[in-house]
C-alpha atoms as a PDB file:
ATOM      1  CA  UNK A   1      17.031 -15.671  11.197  1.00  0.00           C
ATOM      2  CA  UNK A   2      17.989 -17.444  14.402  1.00  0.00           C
ATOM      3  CA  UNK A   3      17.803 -20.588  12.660  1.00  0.00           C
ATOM      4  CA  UNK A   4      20.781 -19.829  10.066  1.00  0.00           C
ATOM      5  CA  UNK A   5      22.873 -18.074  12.259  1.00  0.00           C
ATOM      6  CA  UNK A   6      21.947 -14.241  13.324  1.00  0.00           C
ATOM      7  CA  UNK A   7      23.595 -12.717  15.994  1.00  0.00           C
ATOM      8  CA  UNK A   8      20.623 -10.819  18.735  1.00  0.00           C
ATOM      9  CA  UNK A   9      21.129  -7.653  17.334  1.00  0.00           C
ATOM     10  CA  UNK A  10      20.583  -7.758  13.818  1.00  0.00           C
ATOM     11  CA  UNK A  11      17.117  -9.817  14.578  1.00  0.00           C
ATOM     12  CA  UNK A  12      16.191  -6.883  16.839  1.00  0.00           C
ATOM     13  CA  UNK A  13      17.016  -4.497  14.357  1.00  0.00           C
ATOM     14  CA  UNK A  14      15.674  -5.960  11.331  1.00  0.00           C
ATOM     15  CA  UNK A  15      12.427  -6.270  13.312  1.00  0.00           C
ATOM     16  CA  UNK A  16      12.472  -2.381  14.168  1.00  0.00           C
ATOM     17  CA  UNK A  17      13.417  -1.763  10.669  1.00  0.00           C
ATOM     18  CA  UNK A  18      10.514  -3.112   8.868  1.00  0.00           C
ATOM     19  CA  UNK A  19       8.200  -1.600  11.422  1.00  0.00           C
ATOM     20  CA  UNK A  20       9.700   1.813  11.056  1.00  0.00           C
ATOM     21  CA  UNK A  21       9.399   1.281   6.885  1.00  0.00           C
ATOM     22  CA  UNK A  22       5.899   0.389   7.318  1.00  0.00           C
ATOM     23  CA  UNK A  23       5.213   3.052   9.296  1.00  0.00           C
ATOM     24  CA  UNK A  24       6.633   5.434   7.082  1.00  0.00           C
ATOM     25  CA  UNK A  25       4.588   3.468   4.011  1.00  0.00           C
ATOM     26  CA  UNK A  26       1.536   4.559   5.755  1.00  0.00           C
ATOM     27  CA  UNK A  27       1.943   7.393   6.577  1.00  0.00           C
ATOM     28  CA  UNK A  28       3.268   8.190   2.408  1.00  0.00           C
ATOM     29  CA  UNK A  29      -0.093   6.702   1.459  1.00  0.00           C
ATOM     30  CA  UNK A  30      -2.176   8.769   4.212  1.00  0.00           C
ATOM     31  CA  UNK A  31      -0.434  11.914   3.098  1.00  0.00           C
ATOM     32  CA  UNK A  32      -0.845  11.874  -0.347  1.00  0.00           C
ATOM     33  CA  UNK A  33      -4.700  10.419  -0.004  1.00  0.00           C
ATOM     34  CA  UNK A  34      -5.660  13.596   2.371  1.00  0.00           C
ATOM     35  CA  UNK A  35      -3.531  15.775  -0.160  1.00  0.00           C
ATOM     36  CA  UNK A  36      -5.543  14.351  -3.033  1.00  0.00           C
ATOM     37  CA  UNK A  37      -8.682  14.971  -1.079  1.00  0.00           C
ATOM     38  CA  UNK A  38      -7.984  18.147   0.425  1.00  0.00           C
ATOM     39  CA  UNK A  39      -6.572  19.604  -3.216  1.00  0.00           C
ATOM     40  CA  UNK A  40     -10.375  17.948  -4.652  1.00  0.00           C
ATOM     41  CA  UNK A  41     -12.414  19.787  -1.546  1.00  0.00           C
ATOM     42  CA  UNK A  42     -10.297  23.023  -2.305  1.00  0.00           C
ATOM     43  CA  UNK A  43     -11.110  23.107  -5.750  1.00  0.00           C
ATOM     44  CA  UNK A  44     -14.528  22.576  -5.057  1.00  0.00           C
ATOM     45  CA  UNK A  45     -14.381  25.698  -2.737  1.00  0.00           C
ATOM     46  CA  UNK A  46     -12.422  28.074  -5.136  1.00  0.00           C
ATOM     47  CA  UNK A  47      -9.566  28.083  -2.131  1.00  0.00           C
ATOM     48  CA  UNK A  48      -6.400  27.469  -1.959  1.00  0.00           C
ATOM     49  CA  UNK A  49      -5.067  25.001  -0.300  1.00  0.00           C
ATOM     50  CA  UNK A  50      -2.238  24.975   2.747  1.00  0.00           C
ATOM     51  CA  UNK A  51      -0.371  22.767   3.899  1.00  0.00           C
ATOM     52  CA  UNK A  52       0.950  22.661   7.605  1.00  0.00           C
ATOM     53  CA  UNK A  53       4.046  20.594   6.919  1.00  0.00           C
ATOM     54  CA  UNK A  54       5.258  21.202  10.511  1.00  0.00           C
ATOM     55  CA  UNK A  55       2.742  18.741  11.725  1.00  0.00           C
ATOM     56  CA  UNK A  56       3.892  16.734   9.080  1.00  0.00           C
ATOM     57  CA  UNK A  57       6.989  16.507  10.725  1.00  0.00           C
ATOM     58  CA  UNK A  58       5.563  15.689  13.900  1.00  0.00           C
ATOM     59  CA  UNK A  59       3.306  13.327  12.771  1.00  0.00           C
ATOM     60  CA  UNK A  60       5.985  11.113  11.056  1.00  0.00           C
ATOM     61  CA  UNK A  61       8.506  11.681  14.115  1.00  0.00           C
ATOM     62  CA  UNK A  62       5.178  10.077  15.969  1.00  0.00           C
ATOM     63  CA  UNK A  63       4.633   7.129  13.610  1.00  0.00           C
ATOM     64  CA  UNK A  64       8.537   6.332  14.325  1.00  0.00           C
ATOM     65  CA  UNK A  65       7.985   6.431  17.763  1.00  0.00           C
ATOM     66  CA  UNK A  66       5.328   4.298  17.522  1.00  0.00           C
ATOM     67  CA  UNK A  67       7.043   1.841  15.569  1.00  0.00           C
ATOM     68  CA  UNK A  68       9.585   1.596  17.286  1.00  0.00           C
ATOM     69  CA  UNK A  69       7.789   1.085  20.525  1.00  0.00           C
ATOM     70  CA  UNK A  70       5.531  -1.563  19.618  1.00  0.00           C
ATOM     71  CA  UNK A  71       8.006  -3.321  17.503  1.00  0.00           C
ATOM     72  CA  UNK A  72      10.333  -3.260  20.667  1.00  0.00           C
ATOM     73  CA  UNK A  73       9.072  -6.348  22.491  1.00  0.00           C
ATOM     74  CA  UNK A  74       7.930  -8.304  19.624  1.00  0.00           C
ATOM     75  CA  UNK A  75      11.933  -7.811  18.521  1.00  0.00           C
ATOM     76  CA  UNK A  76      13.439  -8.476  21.721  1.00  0.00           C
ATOM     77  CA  UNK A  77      11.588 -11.933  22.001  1.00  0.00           C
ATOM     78  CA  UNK A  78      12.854 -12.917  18.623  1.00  0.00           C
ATOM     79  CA  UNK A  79      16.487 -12.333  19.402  1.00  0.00           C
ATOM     80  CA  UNK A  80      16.254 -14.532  22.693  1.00  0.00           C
ATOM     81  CA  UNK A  81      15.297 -17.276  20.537  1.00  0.00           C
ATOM     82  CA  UNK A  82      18.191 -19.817  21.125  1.00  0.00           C
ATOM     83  CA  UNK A  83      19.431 -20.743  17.335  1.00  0.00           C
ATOM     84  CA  UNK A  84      18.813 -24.986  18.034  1.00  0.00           C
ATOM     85  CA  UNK A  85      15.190 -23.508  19.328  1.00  0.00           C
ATOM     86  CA  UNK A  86      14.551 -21.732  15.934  1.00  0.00           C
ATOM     87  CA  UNK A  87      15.374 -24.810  13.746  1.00  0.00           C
ATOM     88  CA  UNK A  88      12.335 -26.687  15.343  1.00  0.00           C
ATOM     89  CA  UNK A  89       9.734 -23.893  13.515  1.00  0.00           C
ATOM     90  CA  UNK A  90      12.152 -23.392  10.215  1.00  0.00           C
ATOM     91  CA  UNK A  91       9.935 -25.046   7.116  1.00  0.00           C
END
């Protein structure tokens, strides 16, 4: 991105960006997984099944924290790439 002509931040933000959406991926596919399983385990039981959507909300205000955080160096060192630098790795 360097290479053609990206200013700093939008390298640093489109590296936070896809970390936060792949966070958020996983943590779609983990919820519905433990909902399929939990819904299977409950039927199993003759329950019914709840579902403590406060944690949730914590747990995906956690996954963006942690995206953010490890995708915060990784990012940085990108956008310090001079442009003339980037061209050297570019095909």
């Amino acid at each position: 991105m360097r290479a053609i002509g990206f200013p700093r931040t939008q390298v640093m933000l489109s590296v936070l960006l896809e970390l936060v959406v792949l966070g958020l991926i996983g943590l779609l596919i983990g919820i519905i997984n433990g909902l399929f399983i939990s819904l299977g385990f409950s039927n199993m039981a003759n329950t019914s099944l709840v579902v403590p959507w406060s944690e949730v909300a914590v747990y995906l205000g956690f996954i963006t924290l942690i995206a953010i955080g490890a995708g915060a160096i990784p990012g940085w060192l990108a956008s310090r790439i001079p442009a003339a630098e980037a061209l050297r790795y570019v095909g």
